[in-house]
N, C-alpha and C. Protein backbone atom coordinates (compact mmCIF):
# COMPACT_ATOMS: atom_id res chain seq x y z
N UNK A 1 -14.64 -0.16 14.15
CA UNK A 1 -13.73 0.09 13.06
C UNK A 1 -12.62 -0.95 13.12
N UNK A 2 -12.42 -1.66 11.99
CA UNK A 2 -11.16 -2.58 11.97
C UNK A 2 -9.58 -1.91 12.55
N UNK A 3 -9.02 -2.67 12.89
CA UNK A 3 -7.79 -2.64 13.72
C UNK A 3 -7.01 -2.66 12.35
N UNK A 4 -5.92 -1.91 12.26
CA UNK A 4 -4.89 -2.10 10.93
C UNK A 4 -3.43 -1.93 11.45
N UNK A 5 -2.63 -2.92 11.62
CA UNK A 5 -1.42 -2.84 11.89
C UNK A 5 -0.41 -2.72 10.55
N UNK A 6 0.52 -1.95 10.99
CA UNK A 6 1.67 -1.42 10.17
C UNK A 6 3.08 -1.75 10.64
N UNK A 7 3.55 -2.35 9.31
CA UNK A 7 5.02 -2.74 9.70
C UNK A 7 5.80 -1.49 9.10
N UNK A 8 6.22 -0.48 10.56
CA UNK A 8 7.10 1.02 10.39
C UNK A 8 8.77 0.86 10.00
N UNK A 9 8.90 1.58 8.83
CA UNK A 9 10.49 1.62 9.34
C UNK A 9 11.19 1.98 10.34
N UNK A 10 12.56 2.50 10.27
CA UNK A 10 12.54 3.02 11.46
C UNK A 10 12.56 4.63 11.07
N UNK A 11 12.59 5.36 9.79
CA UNK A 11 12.34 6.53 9.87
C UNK A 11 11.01 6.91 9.73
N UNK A 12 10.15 6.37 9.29
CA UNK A 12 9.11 5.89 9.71
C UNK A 12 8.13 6.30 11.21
N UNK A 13 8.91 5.43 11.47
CA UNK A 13 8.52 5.51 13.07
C UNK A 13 8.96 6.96 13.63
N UNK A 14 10.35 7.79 13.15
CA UNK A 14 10.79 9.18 13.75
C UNK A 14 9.78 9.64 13.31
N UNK A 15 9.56 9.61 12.17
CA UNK A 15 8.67 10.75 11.38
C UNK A 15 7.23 11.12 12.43
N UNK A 16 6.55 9.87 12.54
CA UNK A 16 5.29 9.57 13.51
C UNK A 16 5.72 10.11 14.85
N UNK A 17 6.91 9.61 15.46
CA UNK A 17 6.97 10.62 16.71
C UNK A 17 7.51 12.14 16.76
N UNK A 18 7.82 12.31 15.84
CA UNK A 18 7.84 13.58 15.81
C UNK A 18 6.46 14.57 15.70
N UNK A 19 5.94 13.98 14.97
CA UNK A 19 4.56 14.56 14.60
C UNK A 19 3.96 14.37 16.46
N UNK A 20 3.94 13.33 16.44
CA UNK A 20 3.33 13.23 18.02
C UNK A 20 3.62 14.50 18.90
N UNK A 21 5.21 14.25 18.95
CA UNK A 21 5.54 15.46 19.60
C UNK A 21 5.16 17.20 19.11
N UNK A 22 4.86 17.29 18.44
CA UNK A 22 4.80 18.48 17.54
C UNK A 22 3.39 18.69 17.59
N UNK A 23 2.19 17.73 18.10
CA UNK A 23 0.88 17.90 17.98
C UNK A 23 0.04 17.75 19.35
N UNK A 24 1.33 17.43 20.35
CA UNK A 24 0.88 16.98 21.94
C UNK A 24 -0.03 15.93 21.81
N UNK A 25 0.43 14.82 21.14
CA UNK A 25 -0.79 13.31 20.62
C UNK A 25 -0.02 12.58 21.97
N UNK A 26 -0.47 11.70 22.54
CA UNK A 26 0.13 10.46 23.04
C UNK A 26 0.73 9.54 22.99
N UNK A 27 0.08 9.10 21.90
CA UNK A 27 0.73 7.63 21.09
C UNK A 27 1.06 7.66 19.64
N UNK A 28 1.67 7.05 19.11
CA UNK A 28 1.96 7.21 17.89
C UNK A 28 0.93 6.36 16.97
N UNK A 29 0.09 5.72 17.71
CA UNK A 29 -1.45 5.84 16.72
C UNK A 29 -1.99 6.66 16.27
N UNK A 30 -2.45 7.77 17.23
CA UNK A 30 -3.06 8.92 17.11
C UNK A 30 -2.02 10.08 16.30
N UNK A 31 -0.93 9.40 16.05
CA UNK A 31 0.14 10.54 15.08
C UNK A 31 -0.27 10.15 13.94
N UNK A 32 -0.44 8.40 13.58
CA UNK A 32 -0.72 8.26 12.49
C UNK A 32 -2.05 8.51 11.61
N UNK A 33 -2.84 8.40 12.97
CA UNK A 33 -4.54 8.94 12.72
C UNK A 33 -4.55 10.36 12.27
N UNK A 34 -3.67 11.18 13.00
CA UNK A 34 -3.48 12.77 12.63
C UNK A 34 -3.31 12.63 11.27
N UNK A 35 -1.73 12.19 11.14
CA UNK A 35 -1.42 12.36 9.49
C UNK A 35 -2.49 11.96 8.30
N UNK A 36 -3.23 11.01 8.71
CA UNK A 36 -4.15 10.27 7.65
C UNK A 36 -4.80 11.49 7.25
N UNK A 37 -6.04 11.92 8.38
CA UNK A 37 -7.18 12.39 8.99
C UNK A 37 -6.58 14.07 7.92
N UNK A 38 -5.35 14.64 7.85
CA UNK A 38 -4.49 15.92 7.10
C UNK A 38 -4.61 15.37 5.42
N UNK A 39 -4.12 14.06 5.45
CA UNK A 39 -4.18 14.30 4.08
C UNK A 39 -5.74 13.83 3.33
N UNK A 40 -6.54 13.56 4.18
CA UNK A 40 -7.76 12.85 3.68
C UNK A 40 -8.59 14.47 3.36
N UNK A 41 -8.46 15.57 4.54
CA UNK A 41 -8.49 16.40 4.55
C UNK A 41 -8.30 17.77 2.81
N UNK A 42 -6.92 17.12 3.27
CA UNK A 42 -6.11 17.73 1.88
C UNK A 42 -6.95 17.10 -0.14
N UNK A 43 -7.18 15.96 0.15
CA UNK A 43 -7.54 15.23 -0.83
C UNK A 43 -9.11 15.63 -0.69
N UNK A 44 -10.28 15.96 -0.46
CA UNK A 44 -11.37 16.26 0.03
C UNK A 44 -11.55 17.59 -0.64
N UNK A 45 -10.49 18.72 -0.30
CA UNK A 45 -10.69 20.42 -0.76
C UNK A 45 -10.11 20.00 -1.93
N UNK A 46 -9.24 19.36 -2.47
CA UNK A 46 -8.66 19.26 -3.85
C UNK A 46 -10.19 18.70 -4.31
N UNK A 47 -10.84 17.90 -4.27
CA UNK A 47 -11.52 17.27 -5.08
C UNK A 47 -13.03 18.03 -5.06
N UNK A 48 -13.82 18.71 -3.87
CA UNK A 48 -14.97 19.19 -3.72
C UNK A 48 -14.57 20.81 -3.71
N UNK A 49 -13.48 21.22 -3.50
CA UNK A 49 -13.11 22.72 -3.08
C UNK A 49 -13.68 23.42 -1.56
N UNK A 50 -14.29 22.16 -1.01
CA UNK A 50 -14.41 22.82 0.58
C UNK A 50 -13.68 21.89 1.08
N UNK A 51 -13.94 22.42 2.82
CA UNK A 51 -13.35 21.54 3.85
C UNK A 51 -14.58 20.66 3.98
N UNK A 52 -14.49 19.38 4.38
CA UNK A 52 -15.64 18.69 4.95
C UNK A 52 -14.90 18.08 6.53
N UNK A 53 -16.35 17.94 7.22
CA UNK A 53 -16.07 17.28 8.76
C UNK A 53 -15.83 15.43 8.67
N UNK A 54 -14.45 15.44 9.61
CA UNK A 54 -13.77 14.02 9.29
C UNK A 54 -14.30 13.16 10.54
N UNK A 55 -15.59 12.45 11.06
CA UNK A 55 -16.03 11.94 12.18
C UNK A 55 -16.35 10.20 11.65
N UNK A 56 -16.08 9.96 12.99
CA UNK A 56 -16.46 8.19 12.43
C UNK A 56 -18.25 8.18 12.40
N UNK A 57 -18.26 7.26 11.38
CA UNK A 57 -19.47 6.99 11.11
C UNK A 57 -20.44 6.91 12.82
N UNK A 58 -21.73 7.50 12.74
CA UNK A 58 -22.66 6.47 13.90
C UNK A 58 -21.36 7.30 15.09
N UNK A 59 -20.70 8.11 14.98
CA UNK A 59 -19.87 8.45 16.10
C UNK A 59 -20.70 9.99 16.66
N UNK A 60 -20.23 10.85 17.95
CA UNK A 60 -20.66 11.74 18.37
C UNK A 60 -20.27 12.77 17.58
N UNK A 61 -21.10 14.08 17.53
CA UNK A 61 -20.86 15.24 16.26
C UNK A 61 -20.76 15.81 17.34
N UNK A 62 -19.32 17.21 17.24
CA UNK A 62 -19.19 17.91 17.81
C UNK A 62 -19.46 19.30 17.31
């Protein structure tokens, strides 16, 4: 999967560690992966009316 770097503000950046903190994530990659992964989520039941499973392609199914 391509690498995507982001130039954060700095509230920005609170926002992401907060979430970190608030989700026991590590890094504030994985805050931003959270947030995506919620609203892709969110956008998915708006559009099909279910939940669907969010896994990387060719990745392990749990």
């Amino acid at each position: 999967m391509p690498e995507i770097t982001l130039e954060l503000t700095d509230q920005q950046a609170q926002l992401l560690d907060t979430i970190r903190r608030q989700q026991g994530l590590e890094t504030m990659d994985q805050a931003a992966e959270w947030l995506i992964k919620q609203r892709m989520r969110g956008a998915s039941l708006k559009l099909t009316g279910r939940n669907r499973a969010l896994h990387a392609v060719g990745g392990p199914r749990k």
